[in-house]
C-alpha atoms as a PDB file:
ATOM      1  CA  UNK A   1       0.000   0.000   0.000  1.00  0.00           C
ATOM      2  CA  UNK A   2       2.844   2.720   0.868  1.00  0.00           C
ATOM      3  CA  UNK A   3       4.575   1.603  -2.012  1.00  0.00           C
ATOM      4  CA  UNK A   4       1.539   2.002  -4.238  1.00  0.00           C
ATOM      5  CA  UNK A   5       0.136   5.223  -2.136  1.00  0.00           C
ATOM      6  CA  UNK A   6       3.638   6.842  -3.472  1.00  0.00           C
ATOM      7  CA  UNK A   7       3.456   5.895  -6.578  1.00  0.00           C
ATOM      8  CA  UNK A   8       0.572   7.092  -6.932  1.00  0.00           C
ATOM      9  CA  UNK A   9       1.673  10.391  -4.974  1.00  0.00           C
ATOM     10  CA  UNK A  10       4.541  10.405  -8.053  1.00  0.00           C
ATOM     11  CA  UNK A  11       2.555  10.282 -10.681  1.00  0.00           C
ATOM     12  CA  UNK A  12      -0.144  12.277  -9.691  1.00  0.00           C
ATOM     13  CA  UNK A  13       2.502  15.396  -9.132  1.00  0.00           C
ATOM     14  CA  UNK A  14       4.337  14.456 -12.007  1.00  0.00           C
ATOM     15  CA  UNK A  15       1.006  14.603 -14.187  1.00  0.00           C
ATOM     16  CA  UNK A  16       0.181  17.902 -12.468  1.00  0.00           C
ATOM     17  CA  UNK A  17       3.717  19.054 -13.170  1.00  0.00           C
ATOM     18  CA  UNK A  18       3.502  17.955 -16.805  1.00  0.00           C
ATOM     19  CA  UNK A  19      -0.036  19.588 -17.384  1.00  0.00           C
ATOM     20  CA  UNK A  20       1.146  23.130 -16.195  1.00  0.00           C
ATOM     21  CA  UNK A  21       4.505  22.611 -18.112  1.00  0.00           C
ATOM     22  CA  UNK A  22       2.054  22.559 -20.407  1.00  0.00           C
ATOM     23  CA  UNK A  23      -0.356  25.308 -20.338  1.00  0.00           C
ATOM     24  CA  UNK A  24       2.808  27.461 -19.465  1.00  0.00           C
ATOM     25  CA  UNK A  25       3.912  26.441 -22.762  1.00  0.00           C
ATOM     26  CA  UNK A  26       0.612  27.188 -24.525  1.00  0.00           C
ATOM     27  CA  UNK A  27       0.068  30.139 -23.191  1.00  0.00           C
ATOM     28  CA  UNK A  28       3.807  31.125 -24.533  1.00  0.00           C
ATOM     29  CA  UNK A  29       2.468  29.675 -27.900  1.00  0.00           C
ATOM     30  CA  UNK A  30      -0.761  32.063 -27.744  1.00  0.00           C
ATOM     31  CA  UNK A  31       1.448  35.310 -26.636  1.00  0.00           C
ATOM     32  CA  UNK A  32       3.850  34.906 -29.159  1.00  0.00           C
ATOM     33  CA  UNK A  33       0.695  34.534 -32.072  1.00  0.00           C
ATOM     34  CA  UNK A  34      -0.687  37.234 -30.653  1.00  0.00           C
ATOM     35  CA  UNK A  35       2.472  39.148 -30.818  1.00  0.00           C
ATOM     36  CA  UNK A  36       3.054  37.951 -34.374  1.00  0.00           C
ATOM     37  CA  UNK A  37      -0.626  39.318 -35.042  1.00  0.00           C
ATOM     38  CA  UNK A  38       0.636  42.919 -34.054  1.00  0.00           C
ATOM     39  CA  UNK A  39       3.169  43.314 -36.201  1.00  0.00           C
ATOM     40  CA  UNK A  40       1.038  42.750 -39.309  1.00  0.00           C
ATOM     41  CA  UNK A  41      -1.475  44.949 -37.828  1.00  0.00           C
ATOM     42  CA  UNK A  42       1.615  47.950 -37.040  1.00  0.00           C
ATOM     43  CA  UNK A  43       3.031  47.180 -40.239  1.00  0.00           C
ATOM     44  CA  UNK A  44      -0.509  48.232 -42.440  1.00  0.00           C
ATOM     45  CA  UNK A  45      -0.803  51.193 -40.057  1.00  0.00           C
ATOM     46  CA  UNK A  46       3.077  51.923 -40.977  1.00  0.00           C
ATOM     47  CA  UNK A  47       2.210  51.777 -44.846  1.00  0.00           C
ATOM     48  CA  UNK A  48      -0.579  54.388 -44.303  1.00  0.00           C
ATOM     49  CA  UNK A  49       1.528  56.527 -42.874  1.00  0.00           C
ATOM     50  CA  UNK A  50       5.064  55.925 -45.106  1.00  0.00           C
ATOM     51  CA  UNK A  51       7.094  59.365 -45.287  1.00  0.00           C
ATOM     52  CA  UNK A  52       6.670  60.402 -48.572  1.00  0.00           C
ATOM     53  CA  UNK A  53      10.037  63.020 -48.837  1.00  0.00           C
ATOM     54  CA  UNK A  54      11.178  65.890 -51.476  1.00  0.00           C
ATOM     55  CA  UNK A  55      14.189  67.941 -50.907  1.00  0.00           C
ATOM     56  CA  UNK A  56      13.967  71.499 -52.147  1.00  0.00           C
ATOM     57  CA  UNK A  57      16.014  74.926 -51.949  1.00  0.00           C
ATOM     58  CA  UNK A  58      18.938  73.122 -52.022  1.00  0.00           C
ATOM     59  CA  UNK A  59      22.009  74.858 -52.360  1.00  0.00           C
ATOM     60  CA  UNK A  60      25.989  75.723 -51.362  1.00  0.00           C
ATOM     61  CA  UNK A  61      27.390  79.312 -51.242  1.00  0.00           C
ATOM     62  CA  UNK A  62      30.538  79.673 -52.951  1.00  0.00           C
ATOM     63  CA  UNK A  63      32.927  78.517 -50.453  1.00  0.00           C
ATOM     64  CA  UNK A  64      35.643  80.635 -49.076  1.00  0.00           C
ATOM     65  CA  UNK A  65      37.906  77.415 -47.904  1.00  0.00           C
ATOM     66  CA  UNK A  66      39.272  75.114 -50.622  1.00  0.00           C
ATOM     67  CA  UNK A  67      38.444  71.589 -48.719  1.00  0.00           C
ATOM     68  CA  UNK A  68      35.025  72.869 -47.052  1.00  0.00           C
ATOM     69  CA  UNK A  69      31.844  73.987 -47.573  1.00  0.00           C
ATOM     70  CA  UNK A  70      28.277  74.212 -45.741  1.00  0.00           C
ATOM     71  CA  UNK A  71      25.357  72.902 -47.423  1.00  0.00           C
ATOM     72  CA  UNK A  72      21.112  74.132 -46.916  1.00  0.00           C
ATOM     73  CA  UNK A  73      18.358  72.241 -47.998  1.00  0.00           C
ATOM     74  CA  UNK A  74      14.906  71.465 -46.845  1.00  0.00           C
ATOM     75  CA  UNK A  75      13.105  68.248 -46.474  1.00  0.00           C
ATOM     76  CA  UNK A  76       9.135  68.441 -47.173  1.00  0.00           C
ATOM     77  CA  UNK A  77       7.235  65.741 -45.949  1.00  0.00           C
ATOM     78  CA  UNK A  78       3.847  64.670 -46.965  1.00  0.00           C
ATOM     79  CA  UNK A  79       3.552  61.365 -44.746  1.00  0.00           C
ATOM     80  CA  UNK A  80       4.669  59.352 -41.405  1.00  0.00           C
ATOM     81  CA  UNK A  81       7.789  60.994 -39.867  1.00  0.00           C
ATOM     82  CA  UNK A  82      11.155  59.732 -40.542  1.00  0.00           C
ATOM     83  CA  UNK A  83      15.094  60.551 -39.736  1.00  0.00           C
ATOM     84  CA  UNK A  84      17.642  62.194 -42.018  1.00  0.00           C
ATOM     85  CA  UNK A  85      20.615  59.696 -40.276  1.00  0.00           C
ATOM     86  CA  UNK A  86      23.628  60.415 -42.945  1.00  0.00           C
ATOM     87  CA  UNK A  87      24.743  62.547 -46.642  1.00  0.00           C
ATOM     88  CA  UNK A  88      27.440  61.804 -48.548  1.00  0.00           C
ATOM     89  CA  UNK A  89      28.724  63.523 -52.206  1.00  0.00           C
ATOM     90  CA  UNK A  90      31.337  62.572 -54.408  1.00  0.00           C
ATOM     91  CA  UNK A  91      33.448  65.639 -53.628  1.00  0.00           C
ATOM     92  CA  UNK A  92      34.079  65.347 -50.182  1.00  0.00           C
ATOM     93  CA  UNK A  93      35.694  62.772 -48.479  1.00  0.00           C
ATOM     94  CA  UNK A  94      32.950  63.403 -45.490  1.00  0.00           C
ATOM     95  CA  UNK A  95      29.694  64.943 -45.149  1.00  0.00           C
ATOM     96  CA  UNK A  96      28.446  64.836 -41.346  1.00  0.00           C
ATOM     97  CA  UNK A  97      24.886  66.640 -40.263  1.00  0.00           C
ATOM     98  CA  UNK A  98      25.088  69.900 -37.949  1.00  0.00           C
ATOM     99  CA  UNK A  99      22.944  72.342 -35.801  1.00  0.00           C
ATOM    100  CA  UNK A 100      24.008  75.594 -34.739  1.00  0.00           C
ATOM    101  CA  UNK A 101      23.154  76.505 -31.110  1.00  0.00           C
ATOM    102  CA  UNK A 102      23.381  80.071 -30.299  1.00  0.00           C
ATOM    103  CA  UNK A 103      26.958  80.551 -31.954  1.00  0.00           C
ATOM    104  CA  UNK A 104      28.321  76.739 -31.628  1.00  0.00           C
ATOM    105  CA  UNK A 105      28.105  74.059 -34.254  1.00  0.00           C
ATOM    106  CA  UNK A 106      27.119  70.808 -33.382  1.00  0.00           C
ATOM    107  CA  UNK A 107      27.619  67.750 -35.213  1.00  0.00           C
ATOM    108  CA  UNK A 108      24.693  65.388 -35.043  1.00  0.00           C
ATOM    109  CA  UNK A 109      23.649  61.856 -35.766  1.00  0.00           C
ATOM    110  CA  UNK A 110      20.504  62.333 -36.899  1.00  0.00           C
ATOM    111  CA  UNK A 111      17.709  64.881 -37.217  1.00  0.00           C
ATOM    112  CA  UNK A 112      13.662  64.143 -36.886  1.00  0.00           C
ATOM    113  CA  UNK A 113      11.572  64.712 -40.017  1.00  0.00           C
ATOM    114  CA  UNK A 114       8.107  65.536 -38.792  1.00  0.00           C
ATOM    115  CA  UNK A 115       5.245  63.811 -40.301  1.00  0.00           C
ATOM    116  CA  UNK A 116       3.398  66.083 -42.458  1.00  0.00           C
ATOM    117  CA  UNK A 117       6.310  68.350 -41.684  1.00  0.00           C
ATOM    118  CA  UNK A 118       9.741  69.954 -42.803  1.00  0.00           C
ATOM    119  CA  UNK A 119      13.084  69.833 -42.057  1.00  0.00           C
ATOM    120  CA  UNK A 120      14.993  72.986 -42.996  1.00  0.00           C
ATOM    121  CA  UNK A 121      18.919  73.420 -43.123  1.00  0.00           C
ATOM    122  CA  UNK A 122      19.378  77.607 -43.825  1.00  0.00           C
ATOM    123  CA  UNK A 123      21.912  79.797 -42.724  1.00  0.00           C
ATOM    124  CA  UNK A 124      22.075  80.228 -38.844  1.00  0.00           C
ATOM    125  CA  UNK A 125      20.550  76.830 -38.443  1.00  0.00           C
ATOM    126  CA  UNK A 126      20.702  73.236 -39.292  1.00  0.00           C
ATOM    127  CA  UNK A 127      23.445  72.605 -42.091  1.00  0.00           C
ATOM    128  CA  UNK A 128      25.833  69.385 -43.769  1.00  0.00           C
ATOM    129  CA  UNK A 129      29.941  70.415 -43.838  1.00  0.00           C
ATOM    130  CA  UNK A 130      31.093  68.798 -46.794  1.00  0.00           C
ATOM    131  CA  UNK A 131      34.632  68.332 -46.011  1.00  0.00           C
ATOM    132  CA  UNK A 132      38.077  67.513 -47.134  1.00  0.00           C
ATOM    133  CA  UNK A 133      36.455  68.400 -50.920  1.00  0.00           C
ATOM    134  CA  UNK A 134      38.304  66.546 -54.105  1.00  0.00           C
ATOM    135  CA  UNK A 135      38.286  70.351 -55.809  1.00  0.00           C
ATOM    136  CA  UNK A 136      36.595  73.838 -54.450  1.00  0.00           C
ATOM    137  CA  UNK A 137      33.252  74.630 -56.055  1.00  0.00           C
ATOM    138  CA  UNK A 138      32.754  77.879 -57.792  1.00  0.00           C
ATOM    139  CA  UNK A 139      29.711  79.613 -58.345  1.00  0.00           C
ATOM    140  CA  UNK A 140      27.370  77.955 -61.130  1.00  0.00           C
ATOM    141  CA  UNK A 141      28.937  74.617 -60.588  1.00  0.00           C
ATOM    142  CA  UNK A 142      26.622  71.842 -59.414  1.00  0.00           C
ATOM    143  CA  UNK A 143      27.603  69.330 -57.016  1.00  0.00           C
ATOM    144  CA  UNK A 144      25.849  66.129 -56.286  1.00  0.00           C
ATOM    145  CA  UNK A 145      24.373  65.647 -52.567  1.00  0.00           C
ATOM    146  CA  UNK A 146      22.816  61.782 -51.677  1.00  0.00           C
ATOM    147  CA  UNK A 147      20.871  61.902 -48.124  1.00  0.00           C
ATOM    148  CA  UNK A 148      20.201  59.165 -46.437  1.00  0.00           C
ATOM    149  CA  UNK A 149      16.991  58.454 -44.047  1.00  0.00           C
ATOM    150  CA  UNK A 150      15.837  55.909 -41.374  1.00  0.00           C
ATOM    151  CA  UNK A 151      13.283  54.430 -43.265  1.00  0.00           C
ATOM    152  CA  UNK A 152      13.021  56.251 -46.608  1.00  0.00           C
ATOM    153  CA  UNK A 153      15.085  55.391 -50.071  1.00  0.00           C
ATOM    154  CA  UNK A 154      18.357  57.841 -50.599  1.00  0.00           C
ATOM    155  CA  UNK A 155      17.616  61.265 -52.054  1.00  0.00           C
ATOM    156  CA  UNK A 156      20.192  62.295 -54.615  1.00  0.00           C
ATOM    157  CA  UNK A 157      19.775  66.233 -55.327  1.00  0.00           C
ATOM    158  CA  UNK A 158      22.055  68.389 -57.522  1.00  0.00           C
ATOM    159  CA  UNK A 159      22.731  71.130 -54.946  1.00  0.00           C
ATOM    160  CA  UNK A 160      23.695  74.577 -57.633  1.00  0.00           C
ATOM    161  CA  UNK A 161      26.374  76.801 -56.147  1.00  0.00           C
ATOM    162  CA  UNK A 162      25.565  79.742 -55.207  1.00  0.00           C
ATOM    163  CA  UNK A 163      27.492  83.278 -54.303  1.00  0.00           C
ATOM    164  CA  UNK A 164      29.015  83.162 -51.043  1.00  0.00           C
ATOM    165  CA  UNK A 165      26.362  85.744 -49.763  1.00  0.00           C
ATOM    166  CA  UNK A 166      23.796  84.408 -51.123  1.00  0.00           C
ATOM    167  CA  UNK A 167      20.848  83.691 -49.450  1.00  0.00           C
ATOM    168  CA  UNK A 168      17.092  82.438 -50.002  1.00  0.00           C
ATOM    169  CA  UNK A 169      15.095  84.650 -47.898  1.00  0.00           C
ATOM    170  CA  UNK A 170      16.439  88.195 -49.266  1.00  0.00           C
ATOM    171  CA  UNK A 171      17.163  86.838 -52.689  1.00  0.00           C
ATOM    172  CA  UNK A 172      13.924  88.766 -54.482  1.00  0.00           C
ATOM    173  CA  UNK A 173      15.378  91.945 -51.699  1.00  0.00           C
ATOM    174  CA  UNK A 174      18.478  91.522 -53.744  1.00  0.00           C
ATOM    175  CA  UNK A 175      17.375  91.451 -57.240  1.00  0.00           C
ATOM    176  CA  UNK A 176      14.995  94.446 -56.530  1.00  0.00           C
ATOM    177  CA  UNK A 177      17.998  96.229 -55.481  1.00  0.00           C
ATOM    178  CA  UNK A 178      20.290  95.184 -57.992  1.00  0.00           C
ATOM    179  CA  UNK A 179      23.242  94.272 -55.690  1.00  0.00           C
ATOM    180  CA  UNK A 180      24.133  90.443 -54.145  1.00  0.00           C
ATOM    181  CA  UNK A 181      26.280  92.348 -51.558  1.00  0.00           C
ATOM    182  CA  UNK A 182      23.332  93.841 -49.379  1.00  0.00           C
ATOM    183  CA  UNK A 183      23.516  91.186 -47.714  1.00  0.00           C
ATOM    184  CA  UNK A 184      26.994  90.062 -46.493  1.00  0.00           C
ATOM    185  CA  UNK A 185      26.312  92.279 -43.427  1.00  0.00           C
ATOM    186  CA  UNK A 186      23.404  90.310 -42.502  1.00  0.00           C
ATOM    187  CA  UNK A 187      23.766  88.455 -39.161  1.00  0.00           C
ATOM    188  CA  UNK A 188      23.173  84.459 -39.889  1.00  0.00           C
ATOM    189  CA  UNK A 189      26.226  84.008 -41.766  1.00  0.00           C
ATOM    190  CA  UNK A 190      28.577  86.426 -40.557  1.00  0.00           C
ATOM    191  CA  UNK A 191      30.995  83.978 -40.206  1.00  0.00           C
ATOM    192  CA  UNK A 192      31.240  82.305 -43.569  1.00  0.00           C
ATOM    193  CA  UNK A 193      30.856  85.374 -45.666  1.00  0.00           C
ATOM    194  CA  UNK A 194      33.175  87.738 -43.816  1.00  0.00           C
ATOM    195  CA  UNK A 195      35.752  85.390 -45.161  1.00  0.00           C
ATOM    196  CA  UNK A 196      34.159  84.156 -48.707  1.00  0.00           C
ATOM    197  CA  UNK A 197      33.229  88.170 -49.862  1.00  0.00           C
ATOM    198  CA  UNK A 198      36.851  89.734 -50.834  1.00  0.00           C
END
């Protein structure tokens, strides 16, 4: 009878053992459907709301070094946000992504691109540094620009260069007044065209 009694006693908690082994194990099973249901479901929501990205107003002023220059762009976007993470070009050995705080440059990673947003680079602001450059630009050359995102394709723009003091915002202002010096007192880019205007 004791023999039997713990036998019985054995089998009984192995069974018990065994059975939540079991549902332990199903219950792993029906997370890790359920988990592989989500993605799917994230992943249509995702391809609603892809970025959709153009890059306008490129352009480079003249540059007053002869292995570096400072880039301005902007980056419209018409869907789901995204992350300008890198640039390259075929002129300069590196291309890294800045900000300007107050009167410091910054080099960052990465910059957000809002959904249904922009991202501007201008004067004063957020800029590339192409560096160690192959040959120095001149005005009405073109040079090639690739940026690269998170989750969107490369953009490849041919970025036109421009005169050292040129710049978007007063460029009708100029025309009208017939001079493309007004503006090298301005204060944004001080620093660059003090030395690029001779």
């Amino acid at each position: 009878m004791n023999h039997r009694t713990t036998r019985r006693r054995r089998l009984l908690t192995g069974g018990a053992i065994a059975l939540t082994a079991g549902l332990v194990l199903a219950g792993c099973g029906d997370d890790d459907s359920s988990k592989a249901d989500k993605p799917e479901q994230v992943s249509s929501g995702d391809a609603a709301k892809k970025p959709e990205l153009s890059v306008g107003g490129a352009y480079i002023p003249a540059p007053a070094m002869a292995d570096m220059a400072g880039g301005f762009f902007t980056v419209t976007n018409k869907g789901g946000a995204d992350k300008l993470v890198g640039a390259s070009s075929p002129l300069a050995g590196s291309v890294t992504l800045h900000a300007t705080v107050g009167s410091t440059m910054k080099e960052r990673k990465s910059f957000d691109v809002p959904a249904n947003g922009k991202l501007a680079f201008a004067r004063g602001g957020n800029h590339i540094m192409l560096e160690k450059l192959k040959h120095k630009p001149e005005q009405g050359d073109k040079v090639e620009v690739t940026l690269r995102f998170e989750k969107s394709k490369p953009i490849t723009v041919q970025v036109p260069v421009k005169a050292a003091t040129y710049n978007p915002e007063s460029a009708s202002d100029q025309r009208s007044e017939g001079s493309e010096h007004d503006t090298s007192n301005t204060k944004p880019h001080s620093t660059t065209d003090k030395h690029s205007s001779h």
